[in-house]
C-alpha atoms as a PDB file:
ATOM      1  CA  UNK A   1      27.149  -0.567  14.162  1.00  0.00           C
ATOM      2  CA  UNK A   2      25.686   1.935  11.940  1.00  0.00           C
ATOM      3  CA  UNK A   3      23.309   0.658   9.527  1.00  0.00           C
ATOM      4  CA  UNK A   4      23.320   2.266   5.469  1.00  0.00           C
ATOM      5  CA  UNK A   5      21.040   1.795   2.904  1.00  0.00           C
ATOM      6  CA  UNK A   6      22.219   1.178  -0.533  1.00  0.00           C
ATOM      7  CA  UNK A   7      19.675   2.729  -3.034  1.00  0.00           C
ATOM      8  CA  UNK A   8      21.489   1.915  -6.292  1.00  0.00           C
ATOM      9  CA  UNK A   9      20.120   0.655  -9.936  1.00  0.00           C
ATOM     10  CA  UNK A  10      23.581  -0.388 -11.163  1.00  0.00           C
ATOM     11  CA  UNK A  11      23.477  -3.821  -9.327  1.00  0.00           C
ATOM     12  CA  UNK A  12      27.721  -3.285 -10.070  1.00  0.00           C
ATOM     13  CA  UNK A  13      28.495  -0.441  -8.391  1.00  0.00           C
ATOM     14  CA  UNK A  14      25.401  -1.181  -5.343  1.00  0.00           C
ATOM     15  CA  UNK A  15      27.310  -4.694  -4.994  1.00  0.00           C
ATOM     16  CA  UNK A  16      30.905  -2.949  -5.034  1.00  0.00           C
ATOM     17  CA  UNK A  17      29.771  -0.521  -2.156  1.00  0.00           C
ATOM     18  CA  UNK A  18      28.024  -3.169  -0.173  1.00  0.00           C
ATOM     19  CA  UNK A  19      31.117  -5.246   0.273  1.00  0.00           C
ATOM     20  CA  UNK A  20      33.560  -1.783   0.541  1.00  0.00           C
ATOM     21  CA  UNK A  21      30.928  -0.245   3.228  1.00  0.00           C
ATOM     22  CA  UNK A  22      31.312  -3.740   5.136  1.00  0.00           C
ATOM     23  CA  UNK A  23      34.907  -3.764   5.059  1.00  0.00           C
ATOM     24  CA  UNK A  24      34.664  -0.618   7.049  1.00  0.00           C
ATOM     25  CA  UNK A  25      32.436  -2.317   9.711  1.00  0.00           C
ATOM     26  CA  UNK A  26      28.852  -0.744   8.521  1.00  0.00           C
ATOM     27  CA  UNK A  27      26.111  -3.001   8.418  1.00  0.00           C
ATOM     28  CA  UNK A  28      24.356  -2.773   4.499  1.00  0.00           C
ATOM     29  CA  UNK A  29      21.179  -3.336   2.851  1.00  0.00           C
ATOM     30  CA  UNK A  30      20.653  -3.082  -0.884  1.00  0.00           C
ATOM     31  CA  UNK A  31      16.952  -1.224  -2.632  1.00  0.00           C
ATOM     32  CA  UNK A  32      15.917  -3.805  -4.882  1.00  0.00           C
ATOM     33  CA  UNK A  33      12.022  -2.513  -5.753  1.00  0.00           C
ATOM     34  CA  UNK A  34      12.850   0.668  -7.203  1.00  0.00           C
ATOM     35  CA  UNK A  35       8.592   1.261  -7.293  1.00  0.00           C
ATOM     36  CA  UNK A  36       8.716   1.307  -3.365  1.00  0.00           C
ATOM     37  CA  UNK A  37      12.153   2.424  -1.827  1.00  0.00           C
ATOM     38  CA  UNK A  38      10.460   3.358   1.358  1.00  0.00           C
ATOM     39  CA  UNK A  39       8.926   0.424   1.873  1.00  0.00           C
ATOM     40  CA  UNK A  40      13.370  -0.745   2.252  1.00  0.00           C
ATOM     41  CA  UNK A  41      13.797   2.177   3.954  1.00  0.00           C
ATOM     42  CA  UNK A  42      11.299   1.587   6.644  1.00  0.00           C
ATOM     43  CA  UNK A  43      11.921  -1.913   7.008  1.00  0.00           C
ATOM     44  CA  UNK A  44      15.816  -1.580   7.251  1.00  0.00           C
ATOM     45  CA  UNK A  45      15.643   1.649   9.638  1.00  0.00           C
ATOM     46  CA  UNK A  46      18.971   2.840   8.575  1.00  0.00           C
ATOM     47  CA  UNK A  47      21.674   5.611  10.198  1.00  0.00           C
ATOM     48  CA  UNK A  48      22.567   7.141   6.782  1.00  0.00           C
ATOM     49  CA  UNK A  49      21.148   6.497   2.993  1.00  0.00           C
ATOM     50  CA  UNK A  50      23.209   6.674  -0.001  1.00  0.00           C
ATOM     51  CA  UNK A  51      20.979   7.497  -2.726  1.00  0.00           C
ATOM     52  CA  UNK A  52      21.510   7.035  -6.786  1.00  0.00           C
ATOM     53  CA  UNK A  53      19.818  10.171  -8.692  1.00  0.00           C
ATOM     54  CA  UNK A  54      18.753   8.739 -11.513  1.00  0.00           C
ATOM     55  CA  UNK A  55      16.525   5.881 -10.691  1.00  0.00           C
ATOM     56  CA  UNK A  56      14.056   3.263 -12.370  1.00  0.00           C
ATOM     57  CA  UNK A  57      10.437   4.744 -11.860  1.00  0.00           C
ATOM     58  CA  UNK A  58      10.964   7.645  -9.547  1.00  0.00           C
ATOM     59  CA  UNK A  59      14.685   9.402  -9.560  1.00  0.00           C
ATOM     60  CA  UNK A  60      16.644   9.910  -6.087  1.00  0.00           C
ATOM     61  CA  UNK A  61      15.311  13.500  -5.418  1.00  0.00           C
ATOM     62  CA  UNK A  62      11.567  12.248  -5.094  1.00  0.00           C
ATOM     63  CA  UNK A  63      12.213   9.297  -2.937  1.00  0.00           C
ATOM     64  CA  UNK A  64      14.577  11.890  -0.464  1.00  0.00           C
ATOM     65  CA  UNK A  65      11.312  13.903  -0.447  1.00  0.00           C
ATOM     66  CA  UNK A  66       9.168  10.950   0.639  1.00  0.00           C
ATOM     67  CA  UNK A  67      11.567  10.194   3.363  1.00  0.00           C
ATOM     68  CA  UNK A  68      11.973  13.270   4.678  1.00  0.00           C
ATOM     69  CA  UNK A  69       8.224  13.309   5.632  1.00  0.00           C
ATOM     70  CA  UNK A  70       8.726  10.908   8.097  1.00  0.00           C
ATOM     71  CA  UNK A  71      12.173  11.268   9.002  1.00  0.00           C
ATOM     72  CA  UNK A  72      15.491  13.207   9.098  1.00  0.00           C
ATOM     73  CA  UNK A  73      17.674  10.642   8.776  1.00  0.00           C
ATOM     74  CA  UNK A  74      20.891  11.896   6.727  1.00  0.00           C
ATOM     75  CA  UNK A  75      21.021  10.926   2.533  1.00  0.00           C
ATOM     76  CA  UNK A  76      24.033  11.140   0.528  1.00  0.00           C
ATOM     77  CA  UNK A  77      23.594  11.836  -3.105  1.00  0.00           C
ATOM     78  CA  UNK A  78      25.464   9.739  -6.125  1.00  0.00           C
ATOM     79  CA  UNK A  79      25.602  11.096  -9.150  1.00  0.00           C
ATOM     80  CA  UNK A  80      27.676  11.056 -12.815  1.00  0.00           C
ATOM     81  CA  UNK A  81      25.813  14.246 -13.449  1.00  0.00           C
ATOM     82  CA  UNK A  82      27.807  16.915 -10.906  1.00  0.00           C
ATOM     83  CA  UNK A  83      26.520  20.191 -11.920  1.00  0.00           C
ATOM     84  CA  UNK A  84      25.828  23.035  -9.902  1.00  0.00           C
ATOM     85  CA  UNK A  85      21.942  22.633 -10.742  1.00  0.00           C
ATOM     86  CA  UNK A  86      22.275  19.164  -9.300  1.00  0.00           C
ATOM     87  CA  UNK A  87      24.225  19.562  -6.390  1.00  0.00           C
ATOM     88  CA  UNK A  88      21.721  22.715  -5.224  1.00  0.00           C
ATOM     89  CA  UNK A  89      18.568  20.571  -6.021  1.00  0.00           C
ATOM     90  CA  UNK A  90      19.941  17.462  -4.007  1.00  0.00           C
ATOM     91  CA  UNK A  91      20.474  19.885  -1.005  1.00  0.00           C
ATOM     92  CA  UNK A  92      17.364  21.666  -1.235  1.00  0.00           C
ATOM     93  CA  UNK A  93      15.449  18.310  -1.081  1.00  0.00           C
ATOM     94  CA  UNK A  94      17.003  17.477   2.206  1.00  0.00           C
ATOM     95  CA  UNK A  95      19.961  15.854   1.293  1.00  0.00           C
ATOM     96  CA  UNK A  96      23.320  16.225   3.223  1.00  0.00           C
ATOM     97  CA  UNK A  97      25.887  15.839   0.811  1.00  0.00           C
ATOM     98  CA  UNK A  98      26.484  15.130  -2.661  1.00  0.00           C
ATOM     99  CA  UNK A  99      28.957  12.544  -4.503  1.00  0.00           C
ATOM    100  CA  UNK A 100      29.842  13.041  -8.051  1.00  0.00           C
ATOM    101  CA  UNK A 101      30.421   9.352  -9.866  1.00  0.00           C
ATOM    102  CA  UNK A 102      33.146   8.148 -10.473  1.00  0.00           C
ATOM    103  CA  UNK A 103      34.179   8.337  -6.885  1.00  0.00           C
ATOM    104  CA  UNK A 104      36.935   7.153  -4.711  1.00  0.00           C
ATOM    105  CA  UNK A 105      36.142   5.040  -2.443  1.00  0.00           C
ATOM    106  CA  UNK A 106      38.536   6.507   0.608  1.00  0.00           C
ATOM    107  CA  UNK A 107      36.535   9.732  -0.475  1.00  0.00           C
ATOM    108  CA  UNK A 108      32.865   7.938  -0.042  1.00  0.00           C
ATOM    109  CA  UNK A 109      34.052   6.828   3.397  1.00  0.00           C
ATOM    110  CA  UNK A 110      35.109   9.944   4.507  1.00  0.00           C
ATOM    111  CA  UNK A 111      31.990  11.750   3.867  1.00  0.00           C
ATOM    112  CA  UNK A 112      30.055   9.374   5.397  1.00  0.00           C
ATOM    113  CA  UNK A 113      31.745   9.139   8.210  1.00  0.00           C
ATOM    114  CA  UNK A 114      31.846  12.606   8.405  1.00  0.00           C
ATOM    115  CA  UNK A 115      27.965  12.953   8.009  1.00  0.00           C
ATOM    116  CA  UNK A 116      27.739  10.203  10.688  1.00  0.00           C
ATOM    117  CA  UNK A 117      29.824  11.680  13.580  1.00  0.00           C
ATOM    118  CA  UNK A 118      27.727  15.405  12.471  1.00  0.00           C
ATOM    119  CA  UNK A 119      24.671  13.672  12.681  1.00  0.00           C
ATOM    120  CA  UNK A 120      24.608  11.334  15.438  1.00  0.00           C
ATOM    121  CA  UNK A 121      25.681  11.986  19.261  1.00  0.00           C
ATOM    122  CA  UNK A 122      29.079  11.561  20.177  1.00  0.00           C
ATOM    123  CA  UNK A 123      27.868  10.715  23.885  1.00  0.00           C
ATOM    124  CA  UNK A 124      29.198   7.386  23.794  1.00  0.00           C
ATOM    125  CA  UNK A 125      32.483   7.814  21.647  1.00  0.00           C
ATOM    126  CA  UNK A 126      35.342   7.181  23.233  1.00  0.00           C
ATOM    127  CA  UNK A 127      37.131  10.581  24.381  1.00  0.00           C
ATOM    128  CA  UNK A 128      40.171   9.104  23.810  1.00  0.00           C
ATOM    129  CA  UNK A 129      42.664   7.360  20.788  1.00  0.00           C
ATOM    130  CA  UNK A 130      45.380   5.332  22.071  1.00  0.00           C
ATOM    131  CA  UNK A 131      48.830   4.186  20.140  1.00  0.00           C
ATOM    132  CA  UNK A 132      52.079   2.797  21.381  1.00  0.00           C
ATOM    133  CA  UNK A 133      51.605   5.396  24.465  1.00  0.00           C
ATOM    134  CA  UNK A 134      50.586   8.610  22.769  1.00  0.00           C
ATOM    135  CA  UNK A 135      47.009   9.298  23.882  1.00  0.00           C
ATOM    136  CA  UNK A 136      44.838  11.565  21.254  1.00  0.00           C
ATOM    137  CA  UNK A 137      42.367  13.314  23.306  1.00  0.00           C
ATOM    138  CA  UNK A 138      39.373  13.354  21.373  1.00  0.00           C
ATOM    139  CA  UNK A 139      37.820  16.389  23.619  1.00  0.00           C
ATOM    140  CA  UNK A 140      40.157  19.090  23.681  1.00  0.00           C
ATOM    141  CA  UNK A 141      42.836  18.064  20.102  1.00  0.00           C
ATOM    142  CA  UNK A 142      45.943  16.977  22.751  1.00  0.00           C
ATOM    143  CA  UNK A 143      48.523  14.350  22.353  1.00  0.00           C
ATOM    144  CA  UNK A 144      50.110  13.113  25.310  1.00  0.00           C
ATOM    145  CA  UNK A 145      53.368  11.262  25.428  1.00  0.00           C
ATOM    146  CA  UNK A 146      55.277   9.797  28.731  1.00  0.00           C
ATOM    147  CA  UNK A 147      53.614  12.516  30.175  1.00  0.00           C
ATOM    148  CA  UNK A 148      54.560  15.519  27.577  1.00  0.00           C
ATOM    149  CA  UNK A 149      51.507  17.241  26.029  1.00  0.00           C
ATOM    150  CA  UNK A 150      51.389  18.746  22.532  1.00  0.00           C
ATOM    151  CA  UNK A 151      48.798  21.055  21.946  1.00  0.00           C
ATOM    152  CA  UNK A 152      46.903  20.260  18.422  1.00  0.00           C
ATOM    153  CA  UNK A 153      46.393  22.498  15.514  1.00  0.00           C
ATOM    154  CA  UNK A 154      43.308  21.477  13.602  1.00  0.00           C
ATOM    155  CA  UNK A 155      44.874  19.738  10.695  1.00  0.00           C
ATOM    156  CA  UNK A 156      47.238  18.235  13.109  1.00  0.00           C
ATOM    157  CA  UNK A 157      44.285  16.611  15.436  1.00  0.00           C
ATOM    158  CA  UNK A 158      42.323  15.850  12.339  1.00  0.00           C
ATOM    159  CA  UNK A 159      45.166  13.755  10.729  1.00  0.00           C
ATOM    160  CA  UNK A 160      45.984  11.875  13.934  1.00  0.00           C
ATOM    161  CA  UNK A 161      42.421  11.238  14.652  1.00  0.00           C
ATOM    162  CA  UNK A 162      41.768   9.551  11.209  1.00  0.00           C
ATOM    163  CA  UNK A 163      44.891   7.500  11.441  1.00  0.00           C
ATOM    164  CA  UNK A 164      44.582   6.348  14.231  1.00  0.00           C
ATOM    165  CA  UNK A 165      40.985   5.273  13.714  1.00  0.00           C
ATOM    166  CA  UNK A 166      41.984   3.124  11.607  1.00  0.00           C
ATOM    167  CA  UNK A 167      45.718   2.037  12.755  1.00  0.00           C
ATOM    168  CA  UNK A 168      47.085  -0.629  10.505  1.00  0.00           C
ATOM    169  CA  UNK A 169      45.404   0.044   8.234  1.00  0.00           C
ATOM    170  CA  UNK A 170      46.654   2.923   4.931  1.00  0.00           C
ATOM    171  CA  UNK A 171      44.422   5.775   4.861  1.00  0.00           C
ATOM    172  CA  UNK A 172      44.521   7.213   1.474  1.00  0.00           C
ATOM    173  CA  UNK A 173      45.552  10.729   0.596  1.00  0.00           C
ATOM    174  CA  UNK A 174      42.673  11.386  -1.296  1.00  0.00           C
ATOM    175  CA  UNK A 175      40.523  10.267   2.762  1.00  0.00           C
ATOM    176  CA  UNK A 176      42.920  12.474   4.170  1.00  0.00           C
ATOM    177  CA  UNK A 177      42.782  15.878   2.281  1.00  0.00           C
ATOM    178  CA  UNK A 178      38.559  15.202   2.462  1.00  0.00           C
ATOM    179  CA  UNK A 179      38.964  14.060   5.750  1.00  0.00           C
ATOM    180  CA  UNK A 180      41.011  18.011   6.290  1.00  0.00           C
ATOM    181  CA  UNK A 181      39.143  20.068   3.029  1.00  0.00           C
ATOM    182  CA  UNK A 182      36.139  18.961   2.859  1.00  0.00           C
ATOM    183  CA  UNK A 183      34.163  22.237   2.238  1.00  0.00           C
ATOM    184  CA  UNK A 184      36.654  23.537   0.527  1.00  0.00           C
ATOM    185  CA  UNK A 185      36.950  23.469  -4.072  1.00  0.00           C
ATOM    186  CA  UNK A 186      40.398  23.151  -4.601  1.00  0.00           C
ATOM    187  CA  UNK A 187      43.723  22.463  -2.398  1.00  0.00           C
ATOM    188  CA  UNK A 188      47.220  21.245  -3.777  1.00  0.00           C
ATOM    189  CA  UNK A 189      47.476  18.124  -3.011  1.00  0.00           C
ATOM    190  CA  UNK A 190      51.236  19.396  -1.851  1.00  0.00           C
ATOM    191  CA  UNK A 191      49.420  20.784   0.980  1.00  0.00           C
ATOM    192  CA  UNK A 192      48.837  17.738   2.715  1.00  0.00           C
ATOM    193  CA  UNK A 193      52.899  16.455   2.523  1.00  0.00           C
ATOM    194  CA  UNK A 194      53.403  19.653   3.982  1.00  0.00           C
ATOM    195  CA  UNK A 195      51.124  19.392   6.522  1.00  0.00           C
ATOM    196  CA  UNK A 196      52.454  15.882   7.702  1.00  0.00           C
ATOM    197  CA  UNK A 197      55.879  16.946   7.339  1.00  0.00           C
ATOM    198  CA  UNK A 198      55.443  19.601  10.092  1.00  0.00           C
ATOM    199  CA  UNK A 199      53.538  17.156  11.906  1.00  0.00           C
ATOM    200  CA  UNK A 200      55.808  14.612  12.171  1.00  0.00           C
ATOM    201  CA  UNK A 201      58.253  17.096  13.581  1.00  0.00           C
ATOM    202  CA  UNK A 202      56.343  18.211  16.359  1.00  0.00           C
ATOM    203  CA  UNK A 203      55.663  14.356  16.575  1.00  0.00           C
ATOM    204  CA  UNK A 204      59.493  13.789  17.175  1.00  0.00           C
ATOM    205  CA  UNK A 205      60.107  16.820  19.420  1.00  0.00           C
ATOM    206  CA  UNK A 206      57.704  14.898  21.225  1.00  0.00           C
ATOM    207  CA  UNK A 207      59.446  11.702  21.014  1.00  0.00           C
ATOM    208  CA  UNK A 208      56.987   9.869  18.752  1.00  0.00           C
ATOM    209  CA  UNK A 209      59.514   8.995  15.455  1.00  0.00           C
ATOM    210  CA  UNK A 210      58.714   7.098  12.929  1.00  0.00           C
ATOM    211  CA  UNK A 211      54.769   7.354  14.595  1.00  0.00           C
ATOM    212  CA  UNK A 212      53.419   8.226  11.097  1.00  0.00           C
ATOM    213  CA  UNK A 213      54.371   5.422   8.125  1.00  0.00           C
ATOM    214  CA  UNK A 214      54.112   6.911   4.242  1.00  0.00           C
ATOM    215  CA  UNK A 215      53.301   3.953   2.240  1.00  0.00           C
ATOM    216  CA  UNK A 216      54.756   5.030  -1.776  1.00  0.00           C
ATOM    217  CA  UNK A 217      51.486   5.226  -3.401  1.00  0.00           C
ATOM    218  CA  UNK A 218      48.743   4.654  -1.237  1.00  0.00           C
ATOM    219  CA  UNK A 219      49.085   6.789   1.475  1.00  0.00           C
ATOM    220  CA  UNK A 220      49.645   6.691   5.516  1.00  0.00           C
ATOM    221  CA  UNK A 221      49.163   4.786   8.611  1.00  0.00           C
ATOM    222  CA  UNK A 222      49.917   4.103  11.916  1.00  0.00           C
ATOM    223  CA  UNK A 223      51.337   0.728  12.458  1.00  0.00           C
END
């Protein structure tokens, strides 16, 4: 279980994203002496820290500095102020990505998870997904079906991989196209219907119908 540090003034918002991070399975810990974050830092010895810019005391860039003298642990950056002076700062200090505020939170999650699986060894991941019979290998992007094999483009292996990560469950379009665009500014949000469209007819040529579910306003899963 992957362990994140909260380091948050609006006790709101740090509350809100304790319980949502714990949904998700992520053990949590909340900065409450804003004089001394390392001293929580140390003591919690988290995987990843989400860190507020403007802080009591000392603001988010100068406690990222203080931990990056003793370790390299990733920090993601929250912020309402998402300039380009601000974004460039928070990655020269050290920090791995940046969040502007307000957020959503299928967004938050996919970042993090996607600073997670580039930060940490994938040793012990399991190389593959399985779902009523089609196997996702997670090695070389493959589906396999009643022994047919469907050859992966990236989008495709990305969109399976995330949704069936987290079967049952809806995976928002706004996780998906982050999840599939991450580095990228701008991308119709048509793209990703098209995307799944074609998907879900290689799916069927496959004989996986009806694999992916679109749920009217929230997004899609695998059920």
């Amino acid at each position: 279980m992957y362990r994140i540090l909260i380091v948050e003034d609006d006790a709101a918002l740090a509350a809100a994203l304790e319980k949502h991070l714990a949904s998700w399975g992520y053990e949590t810990a909340l900065a409450e002496d804003f004089r001394n974050v390392l001293a929580a830092f140390t003591g919690f010895d988290p995987h990843l820290v989400l860190m507020d810019v403007t802080l009591p005391f000392f603001n988010g860039y100068h406690w990222c500095g203080e931990i990056r003298k003793i370790s390299s642990v990733p920090i993601v950056f929250l912020s309402s102020a998402a300039d380009n002076m601000n974004i460039v700062m928070a990655i020269n200090m050290g920090g791995d990505d940046f969040i502007a505020k307000p957020f959503d939170s299928g967004v938050l999650t996919a970042k993090i998870q996607a600073v997670l699986r580039r930060t940490y060894d994938l040793a012990g991941k399991v190389p593959v997904l399985e779902h009523k019979g089609a196997i996702l290998n997670l090695n070389d992007a493959t589906l396999t079906y009643e022994g047919r094999r469907l050859d992966l483009t990236r989008n495709d292996f990305r969109i399976l991989e995330t949704l069936m990560e987290n079967k049952g469950r809806v995976v928002s379009r706004d996780t998906l196209m982050t999840r599939l665009w991450e580095n990228d500014v701008y991308v119709e949000e048509n793209t990703l219907t098209v995307n799944i469209t074609r998907l879900r007819k290689k799916l069927e040529g496959l004989g996986l119908t009806g694999f992916i579910t679109t749920k009217a306003g929230s997004g899609y899963l695998v059920e």
